[in-house]
PDB file of N, CA and C in Angstrom:
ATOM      1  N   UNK A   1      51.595  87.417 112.317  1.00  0.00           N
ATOM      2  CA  UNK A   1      52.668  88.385 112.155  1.00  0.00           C
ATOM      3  C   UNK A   1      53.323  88.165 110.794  1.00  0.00           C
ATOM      4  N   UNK A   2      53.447  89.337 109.984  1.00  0.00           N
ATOM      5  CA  UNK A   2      54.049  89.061 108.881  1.00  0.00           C
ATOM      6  C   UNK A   2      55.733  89.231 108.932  1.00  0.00           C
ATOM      7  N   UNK A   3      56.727  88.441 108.518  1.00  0.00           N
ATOM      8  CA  UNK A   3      57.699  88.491 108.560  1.00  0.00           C
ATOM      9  C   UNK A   3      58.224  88.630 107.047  1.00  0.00           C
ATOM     10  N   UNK A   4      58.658  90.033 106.619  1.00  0.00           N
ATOM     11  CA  UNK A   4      59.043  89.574 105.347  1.00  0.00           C
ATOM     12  C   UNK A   4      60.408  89.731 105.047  1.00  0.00           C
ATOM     13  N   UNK A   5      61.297  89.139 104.237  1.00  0.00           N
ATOM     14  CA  UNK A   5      62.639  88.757 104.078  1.00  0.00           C
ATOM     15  C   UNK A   5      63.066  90.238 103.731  1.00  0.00           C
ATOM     16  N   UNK A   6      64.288  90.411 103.610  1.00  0.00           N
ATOM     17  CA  UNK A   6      65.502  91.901 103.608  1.00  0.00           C
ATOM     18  C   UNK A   6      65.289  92.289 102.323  1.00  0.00           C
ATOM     19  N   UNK A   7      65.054  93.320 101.648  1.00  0.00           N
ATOM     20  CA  UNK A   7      65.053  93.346 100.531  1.00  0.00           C
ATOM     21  C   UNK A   7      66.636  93.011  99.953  1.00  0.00           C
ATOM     22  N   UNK A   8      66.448  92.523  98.462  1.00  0.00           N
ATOM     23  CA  UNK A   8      67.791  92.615  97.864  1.00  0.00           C
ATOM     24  C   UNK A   8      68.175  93.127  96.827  1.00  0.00           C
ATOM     25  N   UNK A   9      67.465  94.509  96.872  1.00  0.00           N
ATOM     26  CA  UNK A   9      67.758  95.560  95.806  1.00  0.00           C
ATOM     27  C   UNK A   9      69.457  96.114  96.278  1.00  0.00           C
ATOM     28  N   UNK A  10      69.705  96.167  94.812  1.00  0.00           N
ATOM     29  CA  UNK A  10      71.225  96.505  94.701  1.00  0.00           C
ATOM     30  C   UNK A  10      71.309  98.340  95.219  1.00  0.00           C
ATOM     31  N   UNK A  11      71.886  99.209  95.818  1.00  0.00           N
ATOM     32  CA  UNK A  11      72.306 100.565  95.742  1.00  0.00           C
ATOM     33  C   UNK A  11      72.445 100.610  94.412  1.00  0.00           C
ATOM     34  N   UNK A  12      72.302 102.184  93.679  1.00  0.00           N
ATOM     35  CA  UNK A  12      72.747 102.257  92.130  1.00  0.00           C
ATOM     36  C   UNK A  12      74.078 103.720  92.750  1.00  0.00           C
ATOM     37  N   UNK A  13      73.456 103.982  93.982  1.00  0.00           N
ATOM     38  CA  UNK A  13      74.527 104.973  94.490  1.00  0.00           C
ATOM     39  C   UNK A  13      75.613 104.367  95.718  1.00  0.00           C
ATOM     40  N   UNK A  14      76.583 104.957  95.073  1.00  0.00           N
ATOM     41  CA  UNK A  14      77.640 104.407  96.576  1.00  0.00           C
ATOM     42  C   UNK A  14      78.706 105.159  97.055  1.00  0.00           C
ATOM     43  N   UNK A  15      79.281 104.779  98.005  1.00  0.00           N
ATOM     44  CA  UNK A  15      80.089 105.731  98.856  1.00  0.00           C
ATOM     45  C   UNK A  15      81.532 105.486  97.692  1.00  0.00           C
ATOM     46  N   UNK A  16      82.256 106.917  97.867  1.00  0.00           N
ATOM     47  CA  UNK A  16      83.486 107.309  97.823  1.00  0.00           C
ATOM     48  C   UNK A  16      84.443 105.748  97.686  1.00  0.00           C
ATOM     49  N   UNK A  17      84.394 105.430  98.838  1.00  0.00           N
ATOM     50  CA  UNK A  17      85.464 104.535  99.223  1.00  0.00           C
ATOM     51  C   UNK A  17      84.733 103.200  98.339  1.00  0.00           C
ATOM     52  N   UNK A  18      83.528 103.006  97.957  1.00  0.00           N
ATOM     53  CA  UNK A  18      82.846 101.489  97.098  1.00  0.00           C
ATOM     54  C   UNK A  18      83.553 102.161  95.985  1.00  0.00           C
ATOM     55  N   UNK A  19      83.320 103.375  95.367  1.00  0.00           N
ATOM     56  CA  UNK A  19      83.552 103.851  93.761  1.00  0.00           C
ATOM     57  C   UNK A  19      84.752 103.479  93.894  1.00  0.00           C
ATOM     58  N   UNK A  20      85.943 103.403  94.282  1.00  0.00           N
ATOM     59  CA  UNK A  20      87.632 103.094  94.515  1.00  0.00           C
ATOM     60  C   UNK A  20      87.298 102.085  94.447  1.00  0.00           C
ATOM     61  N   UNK A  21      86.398 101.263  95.129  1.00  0.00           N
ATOM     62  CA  UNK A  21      86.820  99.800  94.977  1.00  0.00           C
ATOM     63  C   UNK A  21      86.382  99.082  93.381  1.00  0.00           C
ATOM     64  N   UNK A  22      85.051  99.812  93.051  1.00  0.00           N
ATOM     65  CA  UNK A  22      84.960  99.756  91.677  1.00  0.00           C
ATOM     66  C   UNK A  22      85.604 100.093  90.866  1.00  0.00           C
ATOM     67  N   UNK A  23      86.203 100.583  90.687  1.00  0.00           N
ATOM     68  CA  UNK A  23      87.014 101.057  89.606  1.00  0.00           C
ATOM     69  C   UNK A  23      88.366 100.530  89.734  1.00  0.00           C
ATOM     70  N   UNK A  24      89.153  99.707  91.022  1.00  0.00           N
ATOM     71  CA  UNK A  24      90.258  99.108  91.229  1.00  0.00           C
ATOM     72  C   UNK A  24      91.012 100.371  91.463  1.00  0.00           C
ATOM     73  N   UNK A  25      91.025 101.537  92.482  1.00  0.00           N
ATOM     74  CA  UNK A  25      91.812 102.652  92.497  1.00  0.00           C
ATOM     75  C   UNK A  25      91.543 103.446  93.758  1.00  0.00           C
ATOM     76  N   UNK A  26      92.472 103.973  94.096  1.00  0.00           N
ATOM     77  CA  UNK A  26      92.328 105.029  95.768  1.00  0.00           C
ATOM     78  C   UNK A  26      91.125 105.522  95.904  1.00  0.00           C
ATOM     79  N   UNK A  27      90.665 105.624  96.657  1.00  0.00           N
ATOM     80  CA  UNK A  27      89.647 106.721  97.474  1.00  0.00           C
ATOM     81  C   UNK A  27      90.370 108.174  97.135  1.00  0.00           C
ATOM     82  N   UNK A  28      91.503 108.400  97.187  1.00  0.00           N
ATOM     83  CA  UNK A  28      91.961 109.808  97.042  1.00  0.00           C
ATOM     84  C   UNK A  28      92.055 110.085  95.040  1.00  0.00           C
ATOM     85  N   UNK A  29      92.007 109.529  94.306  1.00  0.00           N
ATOM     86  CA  UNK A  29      92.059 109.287  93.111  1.00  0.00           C
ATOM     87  C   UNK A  29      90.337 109.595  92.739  1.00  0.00           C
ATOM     88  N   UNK A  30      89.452 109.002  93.570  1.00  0.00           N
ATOM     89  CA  UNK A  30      88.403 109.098  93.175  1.00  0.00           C
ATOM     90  C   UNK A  30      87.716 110.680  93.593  1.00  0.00           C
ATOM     91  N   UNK A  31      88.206 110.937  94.992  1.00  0.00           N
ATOM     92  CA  UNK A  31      87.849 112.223  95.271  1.00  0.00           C
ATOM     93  C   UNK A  31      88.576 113.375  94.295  1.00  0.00           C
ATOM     94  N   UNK A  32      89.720 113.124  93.601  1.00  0.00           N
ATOM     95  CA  UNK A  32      90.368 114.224  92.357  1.00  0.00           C
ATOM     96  C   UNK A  32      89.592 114.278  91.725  1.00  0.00           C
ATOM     97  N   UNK A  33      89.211 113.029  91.174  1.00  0.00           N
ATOM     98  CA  UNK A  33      88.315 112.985  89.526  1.00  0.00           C
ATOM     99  C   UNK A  33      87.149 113.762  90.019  1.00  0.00           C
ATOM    100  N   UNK A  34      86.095 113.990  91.096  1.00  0.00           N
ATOM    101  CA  UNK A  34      84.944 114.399  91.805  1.00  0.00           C
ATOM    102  C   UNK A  34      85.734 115.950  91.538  1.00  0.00           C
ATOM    103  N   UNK A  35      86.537 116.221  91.809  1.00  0.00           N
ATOM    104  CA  UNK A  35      87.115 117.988  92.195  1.00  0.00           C
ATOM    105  C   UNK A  35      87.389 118.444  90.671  1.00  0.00           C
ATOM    106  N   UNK A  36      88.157 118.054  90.037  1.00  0.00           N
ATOM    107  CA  UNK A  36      88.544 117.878  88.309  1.00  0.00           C
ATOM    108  C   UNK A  36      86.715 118.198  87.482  1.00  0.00           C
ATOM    109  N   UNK A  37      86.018 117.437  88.292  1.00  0.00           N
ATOM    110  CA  UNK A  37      85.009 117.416  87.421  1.00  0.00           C
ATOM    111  C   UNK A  37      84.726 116.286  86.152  1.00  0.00           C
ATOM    112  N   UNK A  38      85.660 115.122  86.466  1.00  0.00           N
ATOM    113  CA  UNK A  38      85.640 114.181  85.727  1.00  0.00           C
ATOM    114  C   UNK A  38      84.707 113.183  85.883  1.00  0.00           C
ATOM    115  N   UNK A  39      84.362 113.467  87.252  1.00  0.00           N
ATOM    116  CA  UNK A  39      82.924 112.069  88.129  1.00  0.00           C
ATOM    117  C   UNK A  39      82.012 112.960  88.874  1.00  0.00           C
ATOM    118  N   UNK A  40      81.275 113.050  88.395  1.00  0.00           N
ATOM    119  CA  UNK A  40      79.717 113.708  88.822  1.00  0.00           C
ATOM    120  C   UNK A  40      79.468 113.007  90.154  1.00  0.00           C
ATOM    121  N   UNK A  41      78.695 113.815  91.092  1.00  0.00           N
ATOM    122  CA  UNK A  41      78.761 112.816  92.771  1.00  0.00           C
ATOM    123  C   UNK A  41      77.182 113.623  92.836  1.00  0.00           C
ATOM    124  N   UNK A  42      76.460 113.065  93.746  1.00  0.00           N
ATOM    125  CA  UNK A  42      75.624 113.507  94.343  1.00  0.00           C
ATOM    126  C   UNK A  42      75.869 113.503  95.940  1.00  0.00           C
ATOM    127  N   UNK A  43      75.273 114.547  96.017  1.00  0.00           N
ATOM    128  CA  UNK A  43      75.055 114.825  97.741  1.00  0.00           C
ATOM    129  C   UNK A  43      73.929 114.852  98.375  1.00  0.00           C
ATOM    130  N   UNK A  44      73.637 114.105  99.385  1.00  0.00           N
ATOM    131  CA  UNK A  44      72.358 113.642 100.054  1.00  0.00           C
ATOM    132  C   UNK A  44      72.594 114.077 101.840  1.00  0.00           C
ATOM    133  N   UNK A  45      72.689 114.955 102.024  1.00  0.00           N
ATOM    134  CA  UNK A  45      72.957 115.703 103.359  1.00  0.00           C
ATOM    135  C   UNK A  45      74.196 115.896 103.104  1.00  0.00           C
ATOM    136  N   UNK A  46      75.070 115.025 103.988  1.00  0.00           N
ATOM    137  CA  UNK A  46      76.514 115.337 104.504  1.00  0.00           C
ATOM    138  C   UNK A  46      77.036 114.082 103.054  1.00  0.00           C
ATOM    139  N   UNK A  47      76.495 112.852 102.668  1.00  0.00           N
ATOM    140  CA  UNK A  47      77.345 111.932 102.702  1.00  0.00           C
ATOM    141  C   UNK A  47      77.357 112.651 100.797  1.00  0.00           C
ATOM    142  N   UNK A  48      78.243 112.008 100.440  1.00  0.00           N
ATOM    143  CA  UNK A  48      78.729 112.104  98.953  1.00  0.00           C
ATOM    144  C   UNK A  48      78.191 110.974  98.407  1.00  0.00           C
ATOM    145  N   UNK A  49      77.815 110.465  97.135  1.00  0.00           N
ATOM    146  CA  UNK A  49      77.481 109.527  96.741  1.00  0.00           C
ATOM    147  C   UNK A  49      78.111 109.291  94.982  1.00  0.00           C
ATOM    148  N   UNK A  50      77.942 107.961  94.849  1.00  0.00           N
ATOM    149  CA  UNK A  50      78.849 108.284  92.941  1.00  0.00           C
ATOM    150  C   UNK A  50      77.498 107.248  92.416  1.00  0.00           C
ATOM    151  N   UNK A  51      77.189 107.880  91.330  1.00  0.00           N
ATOM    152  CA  UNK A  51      76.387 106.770  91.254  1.00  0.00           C
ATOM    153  C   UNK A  51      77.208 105.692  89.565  1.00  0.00           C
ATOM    154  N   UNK A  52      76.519 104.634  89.668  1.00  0.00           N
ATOM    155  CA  UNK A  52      77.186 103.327  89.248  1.00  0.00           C
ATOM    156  C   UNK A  52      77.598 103.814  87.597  1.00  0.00           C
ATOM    157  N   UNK A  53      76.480 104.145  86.981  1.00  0.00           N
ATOM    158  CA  UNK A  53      76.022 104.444  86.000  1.00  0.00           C
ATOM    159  C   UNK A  53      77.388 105.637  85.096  1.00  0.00           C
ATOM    160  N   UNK A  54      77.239 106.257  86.202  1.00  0.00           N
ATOM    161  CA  UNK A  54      78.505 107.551  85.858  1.00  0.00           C
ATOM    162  C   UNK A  54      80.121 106.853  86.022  1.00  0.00           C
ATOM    163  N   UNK A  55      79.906 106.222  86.685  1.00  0.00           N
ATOM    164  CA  UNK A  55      81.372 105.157  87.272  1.00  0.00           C
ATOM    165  C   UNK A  55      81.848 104.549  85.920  1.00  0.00           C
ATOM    166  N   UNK A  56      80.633 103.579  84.994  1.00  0.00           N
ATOM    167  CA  UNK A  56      80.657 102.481  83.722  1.00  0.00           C
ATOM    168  C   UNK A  56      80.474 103.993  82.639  1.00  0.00           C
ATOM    169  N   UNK A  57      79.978 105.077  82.554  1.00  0.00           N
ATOM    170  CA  UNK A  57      80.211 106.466  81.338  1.00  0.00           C
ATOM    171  C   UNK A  57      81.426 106.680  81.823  1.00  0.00           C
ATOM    172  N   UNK A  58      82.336 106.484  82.992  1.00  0.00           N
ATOM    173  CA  UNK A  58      83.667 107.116  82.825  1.00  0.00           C
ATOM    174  C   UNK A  58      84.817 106.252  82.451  1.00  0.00           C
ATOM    175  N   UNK A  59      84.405 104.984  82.718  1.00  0.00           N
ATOM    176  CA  UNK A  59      85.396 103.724  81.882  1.00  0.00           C
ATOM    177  C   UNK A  59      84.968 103.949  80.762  1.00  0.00           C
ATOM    178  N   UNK A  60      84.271 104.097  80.103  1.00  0.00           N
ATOM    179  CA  UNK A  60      84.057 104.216  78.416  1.00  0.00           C
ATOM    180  C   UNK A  60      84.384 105.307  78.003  1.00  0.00           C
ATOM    181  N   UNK A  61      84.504 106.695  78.457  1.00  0.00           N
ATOM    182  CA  UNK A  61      85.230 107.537  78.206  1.00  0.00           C
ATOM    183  C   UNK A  61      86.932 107.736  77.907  1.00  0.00           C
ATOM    184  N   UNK A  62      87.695 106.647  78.934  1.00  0.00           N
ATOM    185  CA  UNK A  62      89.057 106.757  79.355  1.00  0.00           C
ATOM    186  C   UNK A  62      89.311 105.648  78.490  1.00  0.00           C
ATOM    187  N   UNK A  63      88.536 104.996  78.111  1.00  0.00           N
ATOM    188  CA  UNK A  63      88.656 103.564  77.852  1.00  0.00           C
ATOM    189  C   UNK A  63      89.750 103.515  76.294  1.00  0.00           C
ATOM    190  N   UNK A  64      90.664 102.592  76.291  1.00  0.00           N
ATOM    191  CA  UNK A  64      92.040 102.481  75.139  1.00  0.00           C
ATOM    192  C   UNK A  64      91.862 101.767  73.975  1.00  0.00           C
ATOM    193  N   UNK A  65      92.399 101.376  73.075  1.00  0.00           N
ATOM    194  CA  UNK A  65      92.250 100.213  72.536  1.00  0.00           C
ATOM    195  C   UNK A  65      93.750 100.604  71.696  1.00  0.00           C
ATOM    196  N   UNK A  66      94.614  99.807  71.888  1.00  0.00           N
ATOM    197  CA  UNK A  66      95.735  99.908  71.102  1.00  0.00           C
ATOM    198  C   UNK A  66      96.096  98.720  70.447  1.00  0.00           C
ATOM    199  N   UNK A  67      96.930  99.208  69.493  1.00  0.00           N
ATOM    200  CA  UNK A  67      97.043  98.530  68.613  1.00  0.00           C
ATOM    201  C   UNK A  67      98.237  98.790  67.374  1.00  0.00           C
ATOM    202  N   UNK A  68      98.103  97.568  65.893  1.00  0.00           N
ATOM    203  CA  UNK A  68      98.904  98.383  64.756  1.00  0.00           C
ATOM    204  C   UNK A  68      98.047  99.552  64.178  1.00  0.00           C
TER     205      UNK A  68
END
Protein backbone atom coordinates (compact mmCIF):
# COMPACT_ATOMS: atom_id res chain seq x y z
CA UNK A 1 0.00 0.00 0.00
CA UNK A 2 1.36 3.23 -0.90
CA UNK A 3 1.00 5.87 1.68
CA UNK A 4 2.04 9.16 0.52
CA UNK A 5 2.51 12.27 2.83
CA UNK A 6 -0.12 15.62 2.46
CA UNK A 7 1.05 17.66 -0.04
CA UNK A 8 2.62 21.04 1.09
CA UNK A 9 1.96 23.23 -1.68
CA UNK A 10 1.13 26.71 -0.51
CA UNK A 11 -2.67 28.15 -2.00
CA UNK A 12 -1.55 31.24 -4.30
CA UNK A 13 -5.49 31.93 -3.93
CA UNK A 14 -7.31 32.70 -0.70
CA UNK A 15 -10.41 33.47 0.97
CA UNK A 16 -11.71 37.06 1.71
CA UNK A 17 -11.25 36.72 5.35
CA UNK A 18 -7.02 35.18 4.75
CA UNK A 19 -6.61 38.50 2.30
CA UNK A 20 -7.67 40.72 5.72
CA UNK A 21 -5.48 38.80 7.51
CA UNK A 22 -2.74 39.49 4.98
CA UNK A 23 -2.80 42.66 4.61
CA UNK A 24 -3.40 43.36 8.62
CA UNK A 25 -7.12 44.83 7.86
CA UNK A 26 -11.09 43.94 8.02
CA UNK A 27 -12.70 41.51 5.91
CA UNK A 28 -15.17 44.43 5.23
CA UNK A 29 -12.20 46.76 4.00
CA UNK A 30 -11.14 44.03 1.80
CA UNK A 31 -14.57 43.34 0.30
CA UNK A 32 -14.68 47.59 -0.58
CA UNK A 33 -11.38 47.47 -2.27
CA UNK A 34 -12.99 44.09 -4.41
CA UNK A 35 -16.32 46.57 -5.16
CA UNK A 36 -14.02 49.95 -5.78
CA UNK A 37 -12.17 47.82 -8.12
CA UNK A 38 -8.96 48.28 -6.33
CA UNK A 39 -8.38 44.17 -5.73
CA UNK A 40 -9.13 41.96 -8.56
CA UNK A 41 -10.90 38.55 -6.97
CA UNK A 42 -11.60 35.55 -8.78
CA UNK A 43 -14.64 33.46 -8.59
CA UNK A 44 -14.65 29.72 -8.61
CA UNK A 45 -18.46 28.77 -8.18
CA UNK A 46 -19.91 30.50 -5.18
CA UNK A 47 -16.56 31.12 -3.20
CA UNK A 48 -14.54 34.48 -3.97
CA UNK A 49 -10.94 34.12 -4.03
CA UNK A 50 -7.89 37.05 -3.92
CA UNK A 51 -5.06 35.84 -5.23
CA UNK A 52 -1.54 36.55 -3.33
CA UNK A 53 0.17 38.07 -6.14
CA UNK A 54 -2.55 40.94 -6.60
CA UNK A 55 -2.60 41.36 -2.63
CA UNK A 56 1.83 42.18 -2.83
CA UNK A 57 0.77 44.61 -6.67
CA UNK A 58 -1.59 46.38 -4.25
CA UNK A 59 0.94 47.12 -1.35
CA UNK A 60 3.27 48.45 -3.96
CA UNK A 61 0.80 50.49 -5.43
CA UNK A 62 -0.44 52.28 -1.99
CA UNK A 63 2.88 51.90 -0.81
CA UNK A 64 4.55 55.65 0.94
CA UNK A 65 7.82 56.68 1.46
CA UNK A 66 8.06 59.97 3.30
CA UNK A 67 10.34 62.01 4.00
CA UNK A 68 12.53 65.68 3.70
Amino acid sequence: MNQSKPSSVESRLISEQEAARYLGISYWTIRDLRFRGDLPSVKILRRVLIDKKDLDDYIARVKKVEGP
